[in-house]
C-alpha atoms as a PDB file:
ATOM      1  CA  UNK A   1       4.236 -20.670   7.326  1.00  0.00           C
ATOM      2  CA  UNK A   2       6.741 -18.779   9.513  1.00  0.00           C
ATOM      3  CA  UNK A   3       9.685 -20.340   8.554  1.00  0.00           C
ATOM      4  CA  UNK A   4       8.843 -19.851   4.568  1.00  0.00           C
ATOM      5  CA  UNK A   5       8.043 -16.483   5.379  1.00  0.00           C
ATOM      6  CA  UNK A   6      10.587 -14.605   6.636  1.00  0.00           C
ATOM      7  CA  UNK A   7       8.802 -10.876   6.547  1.00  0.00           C
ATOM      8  CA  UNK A   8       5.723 -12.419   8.579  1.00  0.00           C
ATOM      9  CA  UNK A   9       7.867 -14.524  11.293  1.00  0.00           C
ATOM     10  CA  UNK A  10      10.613 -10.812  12.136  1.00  0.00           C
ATOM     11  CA  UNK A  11       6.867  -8.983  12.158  1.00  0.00           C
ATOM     12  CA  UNK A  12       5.547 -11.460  14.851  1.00  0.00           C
ATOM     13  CA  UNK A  13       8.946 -10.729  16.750  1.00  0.00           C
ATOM     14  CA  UNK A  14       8.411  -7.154  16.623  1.00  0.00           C
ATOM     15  CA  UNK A  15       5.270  -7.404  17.715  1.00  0.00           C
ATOM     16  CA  UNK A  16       6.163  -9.491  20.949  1.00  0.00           C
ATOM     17  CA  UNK A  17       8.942  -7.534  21.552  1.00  0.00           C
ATOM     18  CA  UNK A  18       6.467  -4.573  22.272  1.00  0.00           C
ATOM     19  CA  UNK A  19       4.178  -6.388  24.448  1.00  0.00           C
ATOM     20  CA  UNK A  20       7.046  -7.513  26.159  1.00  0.00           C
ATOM     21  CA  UNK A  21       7.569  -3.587  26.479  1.00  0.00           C
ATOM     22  CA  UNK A  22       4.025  -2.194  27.496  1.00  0.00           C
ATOM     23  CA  UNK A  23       4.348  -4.995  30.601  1.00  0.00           C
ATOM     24  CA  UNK A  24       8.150  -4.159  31.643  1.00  0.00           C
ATOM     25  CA  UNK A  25       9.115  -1.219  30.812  1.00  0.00           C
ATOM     26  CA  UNK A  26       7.664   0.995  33.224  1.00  0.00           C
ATOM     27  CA  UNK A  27       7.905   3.840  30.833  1.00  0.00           C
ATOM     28  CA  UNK A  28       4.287   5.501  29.969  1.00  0.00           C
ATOM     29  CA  UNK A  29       5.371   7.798  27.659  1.00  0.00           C
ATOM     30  CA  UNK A  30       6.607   5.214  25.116  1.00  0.00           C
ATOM     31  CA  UNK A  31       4.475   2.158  25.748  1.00  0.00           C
ATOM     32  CA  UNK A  32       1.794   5.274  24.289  1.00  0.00           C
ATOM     33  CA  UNK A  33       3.920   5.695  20.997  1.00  0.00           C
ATOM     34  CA  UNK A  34       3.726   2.299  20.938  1.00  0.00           C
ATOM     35  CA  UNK A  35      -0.022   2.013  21.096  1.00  0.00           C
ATOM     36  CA  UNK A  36       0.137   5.335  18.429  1.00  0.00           C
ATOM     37  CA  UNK A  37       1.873   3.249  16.088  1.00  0.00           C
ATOM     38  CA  UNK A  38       0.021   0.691  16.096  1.00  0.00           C
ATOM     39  CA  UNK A  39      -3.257   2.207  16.144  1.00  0.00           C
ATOM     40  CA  UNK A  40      -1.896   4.772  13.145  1.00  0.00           C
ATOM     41  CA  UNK A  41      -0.844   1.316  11.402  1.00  0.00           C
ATOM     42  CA  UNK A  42      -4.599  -0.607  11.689  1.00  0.00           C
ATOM     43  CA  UNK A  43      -5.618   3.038  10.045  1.00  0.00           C
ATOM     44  CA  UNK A  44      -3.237   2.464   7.483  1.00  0.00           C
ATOM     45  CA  UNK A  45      -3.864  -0.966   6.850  1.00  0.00           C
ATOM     46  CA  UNK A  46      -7.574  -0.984   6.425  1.00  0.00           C
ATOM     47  CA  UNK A  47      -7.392   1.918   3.829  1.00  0.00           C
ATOM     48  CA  UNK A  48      -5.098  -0.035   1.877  1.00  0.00           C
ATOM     49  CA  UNK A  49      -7.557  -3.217   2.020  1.00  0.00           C
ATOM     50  CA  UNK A  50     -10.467  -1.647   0.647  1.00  0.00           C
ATOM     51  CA  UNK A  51      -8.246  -0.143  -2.033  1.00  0.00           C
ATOM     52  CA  UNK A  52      -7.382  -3.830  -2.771  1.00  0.00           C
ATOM     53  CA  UNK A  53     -11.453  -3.796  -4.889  1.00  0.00           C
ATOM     54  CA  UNK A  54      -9.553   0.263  -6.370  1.00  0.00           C
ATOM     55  CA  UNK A  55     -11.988   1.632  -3.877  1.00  0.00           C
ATOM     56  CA  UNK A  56     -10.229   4.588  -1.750  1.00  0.00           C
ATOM     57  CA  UNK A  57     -12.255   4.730   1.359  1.00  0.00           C
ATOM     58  CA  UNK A  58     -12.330   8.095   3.386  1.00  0.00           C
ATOM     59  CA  UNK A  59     -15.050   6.853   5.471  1.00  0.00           C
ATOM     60  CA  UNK A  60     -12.204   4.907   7.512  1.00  0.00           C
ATOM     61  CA  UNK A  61     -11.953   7.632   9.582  1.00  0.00           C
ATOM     62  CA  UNK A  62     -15.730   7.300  10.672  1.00  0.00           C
ATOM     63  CA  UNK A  63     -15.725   3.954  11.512  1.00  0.00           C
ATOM     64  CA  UNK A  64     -12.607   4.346  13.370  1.00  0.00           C
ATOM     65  CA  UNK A  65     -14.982   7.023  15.324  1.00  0.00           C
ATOM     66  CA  UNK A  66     -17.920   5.232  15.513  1.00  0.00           C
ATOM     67  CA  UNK A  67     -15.927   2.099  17.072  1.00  0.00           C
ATOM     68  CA  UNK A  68     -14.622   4.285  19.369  1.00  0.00           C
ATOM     69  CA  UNK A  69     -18.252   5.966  20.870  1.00  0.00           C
ATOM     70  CA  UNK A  70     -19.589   2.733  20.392  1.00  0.00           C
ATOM     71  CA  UNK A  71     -17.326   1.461  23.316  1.00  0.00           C
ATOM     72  CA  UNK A  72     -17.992   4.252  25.128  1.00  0.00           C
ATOM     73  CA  UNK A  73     -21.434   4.202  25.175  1.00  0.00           C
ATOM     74  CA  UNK A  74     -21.082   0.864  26.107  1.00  0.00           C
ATOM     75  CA  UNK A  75     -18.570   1.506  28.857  1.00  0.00           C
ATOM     76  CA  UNK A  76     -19.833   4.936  30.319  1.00  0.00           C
ATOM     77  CA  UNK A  77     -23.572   4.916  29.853  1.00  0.00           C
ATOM     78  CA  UNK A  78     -24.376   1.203  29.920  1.00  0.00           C
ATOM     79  CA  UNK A  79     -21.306   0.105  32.107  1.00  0.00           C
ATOM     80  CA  UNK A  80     -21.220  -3.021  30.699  1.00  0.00           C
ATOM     81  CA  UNK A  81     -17.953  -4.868  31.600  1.00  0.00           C
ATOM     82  CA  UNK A  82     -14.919  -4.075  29.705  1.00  0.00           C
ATOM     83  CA  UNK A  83     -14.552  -6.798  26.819  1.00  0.00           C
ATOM     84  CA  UNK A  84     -18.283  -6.800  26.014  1.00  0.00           C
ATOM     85  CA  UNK A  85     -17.890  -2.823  25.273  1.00  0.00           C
ATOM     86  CA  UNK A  86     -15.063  -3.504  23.221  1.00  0.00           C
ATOM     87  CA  UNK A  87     -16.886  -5.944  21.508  1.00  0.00           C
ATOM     88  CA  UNK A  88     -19.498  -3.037  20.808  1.00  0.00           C
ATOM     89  CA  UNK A  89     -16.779  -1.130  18.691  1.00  0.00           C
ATOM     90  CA  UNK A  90     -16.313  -4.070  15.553  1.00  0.00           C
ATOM     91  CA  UNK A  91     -20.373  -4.744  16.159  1.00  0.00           C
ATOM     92  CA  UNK A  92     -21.719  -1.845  15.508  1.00  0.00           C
ATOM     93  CA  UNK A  93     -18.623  -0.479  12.819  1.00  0.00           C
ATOM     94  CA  UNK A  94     -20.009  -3.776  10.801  1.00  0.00           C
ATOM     95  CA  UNK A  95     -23.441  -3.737  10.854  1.00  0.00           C
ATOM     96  CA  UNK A  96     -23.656   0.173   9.885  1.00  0.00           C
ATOM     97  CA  UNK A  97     -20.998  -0.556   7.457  1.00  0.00           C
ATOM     98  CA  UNK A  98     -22.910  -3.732   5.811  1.00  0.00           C
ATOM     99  CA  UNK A  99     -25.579  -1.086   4.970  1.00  0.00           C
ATOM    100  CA  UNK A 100     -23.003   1.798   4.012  1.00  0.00           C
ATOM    101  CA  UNK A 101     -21.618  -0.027   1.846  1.00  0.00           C
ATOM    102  CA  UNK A 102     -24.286  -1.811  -0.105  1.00  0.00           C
ATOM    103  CA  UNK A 103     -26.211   1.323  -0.876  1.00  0.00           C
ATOM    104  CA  UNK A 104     -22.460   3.079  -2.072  1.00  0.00           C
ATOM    105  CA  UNK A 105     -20.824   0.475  -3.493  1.00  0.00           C
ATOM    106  CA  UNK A 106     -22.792   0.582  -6.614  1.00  0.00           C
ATOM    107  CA  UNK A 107     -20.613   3.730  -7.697  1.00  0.00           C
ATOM    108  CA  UNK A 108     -16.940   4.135  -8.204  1.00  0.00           C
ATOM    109  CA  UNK A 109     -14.016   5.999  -8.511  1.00  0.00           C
ATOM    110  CA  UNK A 110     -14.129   9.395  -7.463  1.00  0.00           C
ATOM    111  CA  UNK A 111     -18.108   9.325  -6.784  1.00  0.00           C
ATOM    112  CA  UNK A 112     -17.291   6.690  -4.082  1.00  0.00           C
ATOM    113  CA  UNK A 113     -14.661   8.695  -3.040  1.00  0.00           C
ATOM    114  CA  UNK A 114     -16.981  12.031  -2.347  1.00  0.00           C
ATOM    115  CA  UNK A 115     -19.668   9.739  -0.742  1.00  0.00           C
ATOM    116  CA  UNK A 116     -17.240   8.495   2.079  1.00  0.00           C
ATOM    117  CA  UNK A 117     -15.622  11.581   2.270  1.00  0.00           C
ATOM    118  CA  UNK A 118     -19.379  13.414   3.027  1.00  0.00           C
ATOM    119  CA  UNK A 119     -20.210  10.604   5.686  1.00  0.00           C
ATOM    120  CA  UNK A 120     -17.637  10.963   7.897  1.00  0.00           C
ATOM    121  CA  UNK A 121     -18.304  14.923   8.128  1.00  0.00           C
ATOM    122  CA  UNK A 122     -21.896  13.349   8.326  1.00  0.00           C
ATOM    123  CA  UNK A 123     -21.154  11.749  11.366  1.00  0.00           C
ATOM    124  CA  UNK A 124     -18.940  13.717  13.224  1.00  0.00           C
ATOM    125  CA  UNK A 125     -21.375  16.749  13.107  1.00  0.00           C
ATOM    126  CA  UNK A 126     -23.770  14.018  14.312  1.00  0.00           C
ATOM    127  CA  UNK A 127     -21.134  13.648  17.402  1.00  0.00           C
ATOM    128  CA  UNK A 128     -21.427  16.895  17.887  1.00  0.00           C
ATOM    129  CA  UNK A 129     -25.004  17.832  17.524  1.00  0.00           C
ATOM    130  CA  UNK A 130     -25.566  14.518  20.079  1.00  0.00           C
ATOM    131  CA  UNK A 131     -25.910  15.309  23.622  1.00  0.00           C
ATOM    132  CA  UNK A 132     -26.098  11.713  24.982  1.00  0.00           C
ATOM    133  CA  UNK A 133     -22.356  11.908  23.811  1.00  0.00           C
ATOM    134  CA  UNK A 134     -21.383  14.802  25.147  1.00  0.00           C
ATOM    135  CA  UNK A 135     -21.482  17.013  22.002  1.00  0.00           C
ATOM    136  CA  UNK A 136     -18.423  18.924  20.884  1.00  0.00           C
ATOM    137  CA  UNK A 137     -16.275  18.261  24.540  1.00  0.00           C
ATOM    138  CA  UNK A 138     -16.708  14.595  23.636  1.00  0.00           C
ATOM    139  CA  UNK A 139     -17.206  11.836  26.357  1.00  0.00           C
ATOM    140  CA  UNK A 140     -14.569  11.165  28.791  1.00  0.00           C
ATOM    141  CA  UNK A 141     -14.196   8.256  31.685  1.00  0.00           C
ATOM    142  CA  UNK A 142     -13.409   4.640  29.596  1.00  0.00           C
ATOM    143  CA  UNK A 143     -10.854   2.951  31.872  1.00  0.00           C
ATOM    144  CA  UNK A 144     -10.039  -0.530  31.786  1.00  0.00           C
ATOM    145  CA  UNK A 145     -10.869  -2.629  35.413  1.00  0.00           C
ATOM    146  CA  UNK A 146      -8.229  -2.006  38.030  1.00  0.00           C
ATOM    147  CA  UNK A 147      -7.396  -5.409  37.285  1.00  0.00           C
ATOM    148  CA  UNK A 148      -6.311  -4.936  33.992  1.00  0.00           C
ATOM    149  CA  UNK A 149      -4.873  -1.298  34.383  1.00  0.00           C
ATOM    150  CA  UNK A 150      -1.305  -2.329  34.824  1.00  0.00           C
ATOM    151  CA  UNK A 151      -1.564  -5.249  31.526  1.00  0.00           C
ATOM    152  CA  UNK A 152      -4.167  -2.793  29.107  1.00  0.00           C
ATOM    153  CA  UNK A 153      -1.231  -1.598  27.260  1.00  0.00           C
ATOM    154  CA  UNK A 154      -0.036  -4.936  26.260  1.00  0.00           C
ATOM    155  CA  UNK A 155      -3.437  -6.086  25.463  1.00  0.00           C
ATOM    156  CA  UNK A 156      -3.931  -3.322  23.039  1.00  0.00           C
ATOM    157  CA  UNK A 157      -0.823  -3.693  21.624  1.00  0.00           C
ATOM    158  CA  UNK A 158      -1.853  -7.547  21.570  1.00  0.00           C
ATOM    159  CA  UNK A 159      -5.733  -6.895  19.884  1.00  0.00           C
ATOM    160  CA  UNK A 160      -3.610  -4.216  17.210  1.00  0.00           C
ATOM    161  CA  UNK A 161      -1.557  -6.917  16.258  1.00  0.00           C
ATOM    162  CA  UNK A 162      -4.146  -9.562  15.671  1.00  0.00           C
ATOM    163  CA  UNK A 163      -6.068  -7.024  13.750  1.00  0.00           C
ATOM    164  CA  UNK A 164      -2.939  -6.835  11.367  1.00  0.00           C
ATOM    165  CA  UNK A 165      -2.176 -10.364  11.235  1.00  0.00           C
ATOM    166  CA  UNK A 166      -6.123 -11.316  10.435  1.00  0.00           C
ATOM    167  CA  UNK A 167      -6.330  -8.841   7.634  1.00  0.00           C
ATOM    168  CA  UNK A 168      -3.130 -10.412   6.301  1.00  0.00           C
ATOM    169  CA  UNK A 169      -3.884 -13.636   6.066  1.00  0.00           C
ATOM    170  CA  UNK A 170      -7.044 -12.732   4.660  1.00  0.00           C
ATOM    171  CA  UNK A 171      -5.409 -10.670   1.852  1.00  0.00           C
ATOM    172  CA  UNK A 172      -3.373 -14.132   1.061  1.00  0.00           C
ATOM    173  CA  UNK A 173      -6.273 -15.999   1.255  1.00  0.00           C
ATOM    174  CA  UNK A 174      -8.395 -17.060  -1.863  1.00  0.00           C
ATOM    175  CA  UNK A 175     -10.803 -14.336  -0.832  1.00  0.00           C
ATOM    176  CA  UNK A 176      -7.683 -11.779  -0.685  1.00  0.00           C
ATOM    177  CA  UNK A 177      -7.222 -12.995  -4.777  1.00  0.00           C
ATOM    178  CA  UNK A 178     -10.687 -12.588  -5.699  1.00  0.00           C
ATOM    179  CA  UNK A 179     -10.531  -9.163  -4.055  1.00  0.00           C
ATOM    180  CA  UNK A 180      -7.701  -7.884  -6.268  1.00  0.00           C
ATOM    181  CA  UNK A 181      -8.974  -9.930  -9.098  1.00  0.00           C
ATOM    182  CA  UNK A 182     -12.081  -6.817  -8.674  1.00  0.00           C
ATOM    183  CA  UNK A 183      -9.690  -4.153  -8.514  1.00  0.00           C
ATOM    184  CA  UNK A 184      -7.922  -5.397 -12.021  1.00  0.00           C
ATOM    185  CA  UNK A 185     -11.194  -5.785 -13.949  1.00  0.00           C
ATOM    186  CA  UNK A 186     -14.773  -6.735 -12.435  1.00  0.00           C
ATOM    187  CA  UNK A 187     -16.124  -7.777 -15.032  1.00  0.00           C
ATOM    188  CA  UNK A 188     -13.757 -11.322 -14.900  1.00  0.00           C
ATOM    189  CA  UNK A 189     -14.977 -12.102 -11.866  1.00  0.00           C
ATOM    190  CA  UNK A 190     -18.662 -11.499 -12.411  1.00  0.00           C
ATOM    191  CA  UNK A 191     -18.222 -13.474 -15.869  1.00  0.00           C
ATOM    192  CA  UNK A 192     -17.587 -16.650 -13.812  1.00  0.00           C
ATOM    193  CA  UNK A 193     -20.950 -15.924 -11.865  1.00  0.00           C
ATOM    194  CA  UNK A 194     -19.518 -14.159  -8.809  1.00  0.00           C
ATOM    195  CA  UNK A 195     -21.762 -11.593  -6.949  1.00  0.00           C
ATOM    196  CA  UNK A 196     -19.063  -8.241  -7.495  1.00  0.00           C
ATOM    197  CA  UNK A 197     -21.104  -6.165  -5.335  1.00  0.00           C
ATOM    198  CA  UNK A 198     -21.616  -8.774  -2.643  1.00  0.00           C
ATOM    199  CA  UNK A 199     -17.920  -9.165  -2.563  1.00  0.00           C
ATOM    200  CA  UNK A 200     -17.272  -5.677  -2.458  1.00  0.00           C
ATOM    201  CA  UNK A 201     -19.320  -4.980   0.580  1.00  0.00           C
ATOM    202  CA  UNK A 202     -17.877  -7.958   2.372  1.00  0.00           C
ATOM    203  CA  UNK A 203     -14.493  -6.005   1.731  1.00  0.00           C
ATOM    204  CA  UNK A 204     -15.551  -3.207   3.211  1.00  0.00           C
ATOM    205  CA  UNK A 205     -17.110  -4.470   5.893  1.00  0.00           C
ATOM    206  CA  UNK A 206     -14.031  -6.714   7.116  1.00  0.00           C
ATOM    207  CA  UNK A 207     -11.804  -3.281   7.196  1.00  0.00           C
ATOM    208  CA  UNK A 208     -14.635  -1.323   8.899  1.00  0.00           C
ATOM    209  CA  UNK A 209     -15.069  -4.308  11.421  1.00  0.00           C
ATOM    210  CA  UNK A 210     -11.209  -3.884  12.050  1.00  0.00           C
ATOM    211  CA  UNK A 211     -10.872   0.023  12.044  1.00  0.00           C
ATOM    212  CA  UNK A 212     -14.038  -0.088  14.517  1.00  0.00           C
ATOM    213  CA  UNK A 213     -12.540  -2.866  16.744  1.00  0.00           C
ATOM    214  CA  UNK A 214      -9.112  -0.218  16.647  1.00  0.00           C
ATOM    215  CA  UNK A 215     -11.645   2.344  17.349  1.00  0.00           C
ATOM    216  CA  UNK A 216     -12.826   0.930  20.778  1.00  0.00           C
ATOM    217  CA  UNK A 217      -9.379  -0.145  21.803  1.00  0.00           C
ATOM    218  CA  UNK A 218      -8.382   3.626  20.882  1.00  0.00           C
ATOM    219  CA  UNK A 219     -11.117   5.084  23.548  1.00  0.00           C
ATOM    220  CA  UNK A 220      -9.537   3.068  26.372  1.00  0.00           C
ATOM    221  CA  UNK A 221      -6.274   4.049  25.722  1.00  0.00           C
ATOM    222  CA  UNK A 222      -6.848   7.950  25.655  1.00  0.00           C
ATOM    223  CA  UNK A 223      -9.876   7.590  27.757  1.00  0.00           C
ATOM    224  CA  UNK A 224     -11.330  10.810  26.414  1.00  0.00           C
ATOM    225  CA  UNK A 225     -12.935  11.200  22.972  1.00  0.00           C
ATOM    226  CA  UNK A 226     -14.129  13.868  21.050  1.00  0.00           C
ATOM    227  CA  UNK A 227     -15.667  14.851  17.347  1.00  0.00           C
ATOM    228  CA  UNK A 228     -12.554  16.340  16.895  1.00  0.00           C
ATOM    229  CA  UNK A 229     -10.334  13.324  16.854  1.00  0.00           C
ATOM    230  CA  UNK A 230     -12.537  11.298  13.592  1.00  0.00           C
ATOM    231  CA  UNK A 231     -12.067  14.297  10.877  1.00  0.00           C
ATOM    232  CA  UNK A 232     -11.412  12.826   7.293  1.00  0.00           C
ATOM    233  CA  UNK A 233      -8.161  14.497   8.370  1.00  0.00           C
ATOM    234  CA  UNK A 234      -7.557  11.040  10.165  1.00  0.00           C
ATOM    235  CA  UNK A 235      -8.014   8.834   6.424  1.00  0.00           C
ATOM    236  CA  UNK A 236      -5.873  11.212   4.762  1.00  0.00           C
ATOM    237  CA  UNK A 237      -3.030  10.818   7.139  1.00  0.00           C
ATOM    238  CA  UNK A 238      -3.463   6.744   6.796  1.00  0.00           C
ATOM    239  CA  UNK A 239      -3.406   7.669   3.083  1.00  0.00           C
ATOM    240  CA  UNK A 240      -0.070   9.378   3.432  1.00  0.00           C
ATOM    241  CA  UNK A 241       1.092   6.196   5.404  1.00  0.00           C
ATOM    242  CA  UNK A 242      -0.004   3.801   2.377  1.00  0.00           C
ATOM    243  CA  UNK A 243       1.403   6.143  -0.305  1.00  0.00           C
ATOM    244  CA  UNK A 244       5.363   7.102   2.183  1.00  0.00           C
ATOM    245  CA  UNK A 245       5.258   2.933   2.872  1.00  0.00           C
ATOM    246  CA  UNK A 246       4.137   1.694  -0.248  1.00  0.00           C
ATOM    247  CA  UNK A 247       0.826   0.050  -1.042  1.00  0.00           C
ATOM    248  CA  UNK A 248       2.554  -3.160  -3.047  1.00  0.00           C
ATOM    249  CA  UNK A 249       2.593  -5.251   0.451  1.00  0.00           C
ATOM    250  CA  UNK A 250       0.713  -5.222   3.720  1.00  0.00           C
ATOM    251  CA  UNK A 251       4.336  -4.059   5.489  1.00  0.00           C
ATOM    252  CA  UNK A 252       4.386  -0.457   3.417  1.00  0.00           C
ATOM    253  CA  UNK A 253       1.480   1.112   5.242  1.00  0.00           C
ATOM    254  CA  UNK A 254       2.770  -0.640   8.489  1.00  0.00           C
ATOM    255  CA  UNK A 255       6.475   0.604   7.989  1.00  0.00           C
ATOM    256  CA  UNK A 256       4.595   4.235   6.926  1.00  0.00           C
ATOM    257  CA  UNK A 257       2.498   4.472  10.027  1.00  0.00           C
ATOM    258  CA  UNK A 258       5.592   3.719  12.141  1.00  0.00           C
ATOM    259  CA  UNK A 259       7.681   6.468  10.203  1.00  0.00           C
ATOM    260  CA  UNK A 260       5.326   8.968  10.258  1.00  0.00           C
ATOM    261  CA  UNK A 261       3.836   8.826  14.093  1.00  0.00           C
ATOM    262  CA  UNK A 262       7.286   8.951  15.585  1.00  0.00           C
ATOM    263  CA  UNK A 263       8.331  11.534  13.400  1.00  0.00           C
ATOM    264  CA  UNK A 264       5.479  13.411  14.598  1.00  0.00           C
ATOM    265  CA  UNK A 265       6.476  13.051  17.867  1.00  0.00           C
ATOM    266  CA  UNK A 266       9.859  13.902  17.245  1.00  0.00           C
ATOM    267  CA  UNK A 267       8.245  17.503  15.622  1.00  0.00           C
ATOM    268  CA  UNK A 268       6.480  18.457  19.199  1.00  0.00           C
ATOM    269  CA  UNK A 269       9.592  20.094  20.001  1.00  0.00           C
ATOM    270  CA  UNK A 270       9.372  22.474  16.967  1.00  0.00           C
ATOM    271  CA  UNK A 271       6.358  24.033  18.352  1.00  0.00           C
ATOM    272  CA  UNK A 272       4.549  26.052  15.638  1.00  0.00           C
ATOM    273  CA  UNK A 273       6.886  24.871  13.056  1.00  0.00           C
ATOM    274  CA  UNK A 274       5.612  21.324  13.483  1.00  0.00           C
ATOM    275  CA  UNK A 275       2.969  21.195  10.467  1.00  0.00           C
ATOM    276  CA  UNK A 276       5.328  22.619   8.280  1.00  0.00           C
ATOM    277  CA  UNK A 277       8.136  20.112   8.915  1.00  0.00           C
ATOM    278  CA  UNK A 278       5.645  17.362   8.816  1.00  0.00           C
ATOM    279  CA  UNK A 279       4.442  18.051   5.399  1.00  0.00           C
ATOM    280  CA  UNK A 280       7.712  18.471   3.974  1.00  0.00           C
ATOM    281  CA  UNK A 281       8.079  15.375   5.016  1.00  0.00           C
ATOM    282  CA  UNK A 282       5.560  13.754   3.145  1.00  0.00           C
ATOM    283  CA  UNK A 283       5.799  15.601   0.356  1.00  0.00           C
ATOM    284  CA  UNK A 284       9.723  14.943   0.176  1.00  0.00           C
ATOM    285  CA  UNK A 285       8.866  10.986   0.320  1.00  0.00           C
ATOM    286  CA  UNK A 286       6.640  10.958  -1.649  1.00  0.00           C
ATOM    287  CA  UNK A 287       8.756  12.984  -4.651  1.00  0.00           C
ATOM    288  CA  UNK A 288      12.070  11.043  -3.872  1.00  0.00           C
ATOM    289  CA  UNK A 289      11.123   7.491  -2.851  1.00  0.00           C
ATOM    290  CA  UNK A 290       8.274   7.060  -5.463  1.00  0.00           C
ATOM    291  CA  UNK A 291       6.317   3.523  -4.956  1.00  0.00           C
ATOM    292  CA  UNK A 292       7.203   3.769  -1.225  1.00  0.00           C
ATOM    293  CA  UNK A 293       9.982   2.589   1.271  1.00  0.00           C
ATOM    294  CA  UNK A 294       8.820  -1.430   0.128  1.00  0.00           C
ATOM    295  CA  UNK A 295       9.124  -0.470  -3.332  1.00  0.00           C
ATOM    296  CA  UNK A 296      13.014   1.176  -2.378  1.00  0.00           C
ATOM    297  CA  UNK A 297      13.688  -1.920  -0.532  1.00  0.00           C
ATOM    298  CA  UNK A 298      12.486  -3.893  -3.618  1.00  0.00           C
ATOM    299  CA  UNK A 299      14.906  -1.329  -6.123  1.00  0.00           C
ATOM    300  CA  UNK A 300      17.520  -2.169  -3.904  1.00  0.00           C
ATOM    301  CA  UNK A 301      17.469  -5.632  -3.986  1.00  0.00           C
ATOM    302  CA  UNK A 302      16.397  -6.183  -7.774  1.00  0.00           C
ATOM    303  CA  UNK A 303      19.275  -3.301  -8.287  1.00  0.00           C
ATOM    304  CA  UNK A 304      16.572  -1.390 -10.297  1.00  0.00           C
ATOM    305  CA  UNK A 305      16.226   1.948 -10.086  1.00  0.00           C
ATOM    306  CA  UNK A 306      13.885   3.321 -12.515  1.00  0.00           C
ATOM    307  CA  UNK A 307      10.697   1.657 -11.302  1.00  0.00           C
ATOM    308  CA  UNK A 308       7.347   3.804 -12.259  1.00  0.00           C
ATOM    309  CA  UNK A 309       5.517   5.413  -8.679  1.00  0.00           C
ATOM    310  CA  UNK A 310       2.772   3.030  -7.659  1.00  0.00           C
ATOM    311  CA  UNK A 311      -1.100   3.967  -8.413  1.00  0.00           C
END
């Protein structure tokens, strides 16, 4: 597979290279960009899956959140050990999404849109009515075990990775077709007896099982949480990495997310100017380099310059 596929096999390189960097480096500061990017990228990446049925799914954001206080419940209140609580985060993001998403999945468009939009406000005013988790200061103390302090950086940037890699091959997969087979017309599939709605949900649920899982990992690597941090502020930036990357292949939102975050770091030193800078940015990609930075790359190489922006 790697060798006929030369995108995937320089992606697994990259990917190794920055584990090799969280364990070696010795530099904090950067192994946590690292962690940013690809946390910002799993984000990305799930969004664009569930758009892969035309669904755009706001509601990323919550799951992201309710992976993330589902490990820390788990860690802080239960102290059970550290995988199981991780474990928690793509449990509980996939059974509450299995039920989200059959009962919302019947609609479409912008209805679906508004529905996932009003559930993660939903839930983060849940977050902070809730004083088992701390209410609007959030719940602090999820550390990995002493033993694992000095390697937890590597391993998140190792469980990130697989996340990406899993949803790929799943995309390529026969399930992946039938998937974006939905998005083009549902009514093919369902004419060949195929339960759309079934598939649909399963859709959803495998991105909200892999935002959640990103979720957990997330609250051990800040080790403080709050409402706060799982707005639907937090979808519409993975949105902007889709749209500045390109949504045509799995490595657009990727490439976005890793554009964007360190960008955003770059902006700190610009103080109160930072938010302005930031959306120029976006809104200058997404005016000049219409379709993305894949669908440049694509221009360039085809020599084609004219190419309409993607949906």
């Amino acid at each position: 597979m790697l060798k006929s596929n030369p995108g995937l096999a320089l992606s697994i390189l990259i990917a190794l290279a920055a584990i090799c960097f969280a364990l070696f480096s010795g530099e904090p500061y950067y192994v946590q960009v690292i962690i940013w990017v690809f946390t910002n990228a799993v984000l990305a990446v799930t969004l664009r899956f569930v758009l892969l049925i035309g669904e755009l799914n706001i509601a990323t954001a919550a799951f992201f959140g309710i992976g993330a206080y589902a490990t820390a419940v788990a860690s802080t209140i239960y102290d059970l050990p550290f995988f199981i609580s991780l474990l928690a985060a793509p449990i509980i993001a996939g059974l509450i999404s299995a039920l989200f998403g059959w009962v919302t999945l019947r609609t479409k468009g912008p209805y679906f849109l508004l529905i996932s939009f009003a559930f993660t406000e939903v839930v983060r005013l849940f977050y902070t009515k809730s004083e088992f988790l701390g209410g609007n200061s959030g719940m602090i103390g999820m550390f990995p075990p002493m033993a694992l302090n000095d390697y937890f950086p590597a391993i998140a940037i190792t469980i990130l990775t697989a996340i990406l890699l899993i949803l790929y091959l799943t995309e390529r997969s026969n399930l992946g077709r039938v998937f974006k087979a939905i998005q083009n017309n549902e009514d093919i599939p369902r004419s060949v007896g195929l339960n759309v709605i079934a598939l649909k949900v399963l859709c959803f649920v495998i991105a909200s099982t892999a935002v959640g899982l990103a979720g957990g990992v997330h609250a051990y690597t800040n080790s403080v949480i709050a409402p706060a941090d799982f707005t639907f502020f937090v979808a519409v930036l993975a949105l902007a990495y889709v749209k500045i990357g390109g949504e045509a292949h799995i490595a657009g939102p990727i490439i976005g997310a890793a554009v964007l975050t360190l960008a955003g770091q770059f902006l700190h030193s610009f103080g109160p100017y930072e938010n302005i800078f930031y959306g120029a940015i976006i809104i200058g990609a997404l005016l000049l380099v219409p379709g993305g930075i894949v669908g440049l790359g694509a221009r360039l190489r085809t020599g084609t310059f004219k190419g309409r922006a993607e949906r």
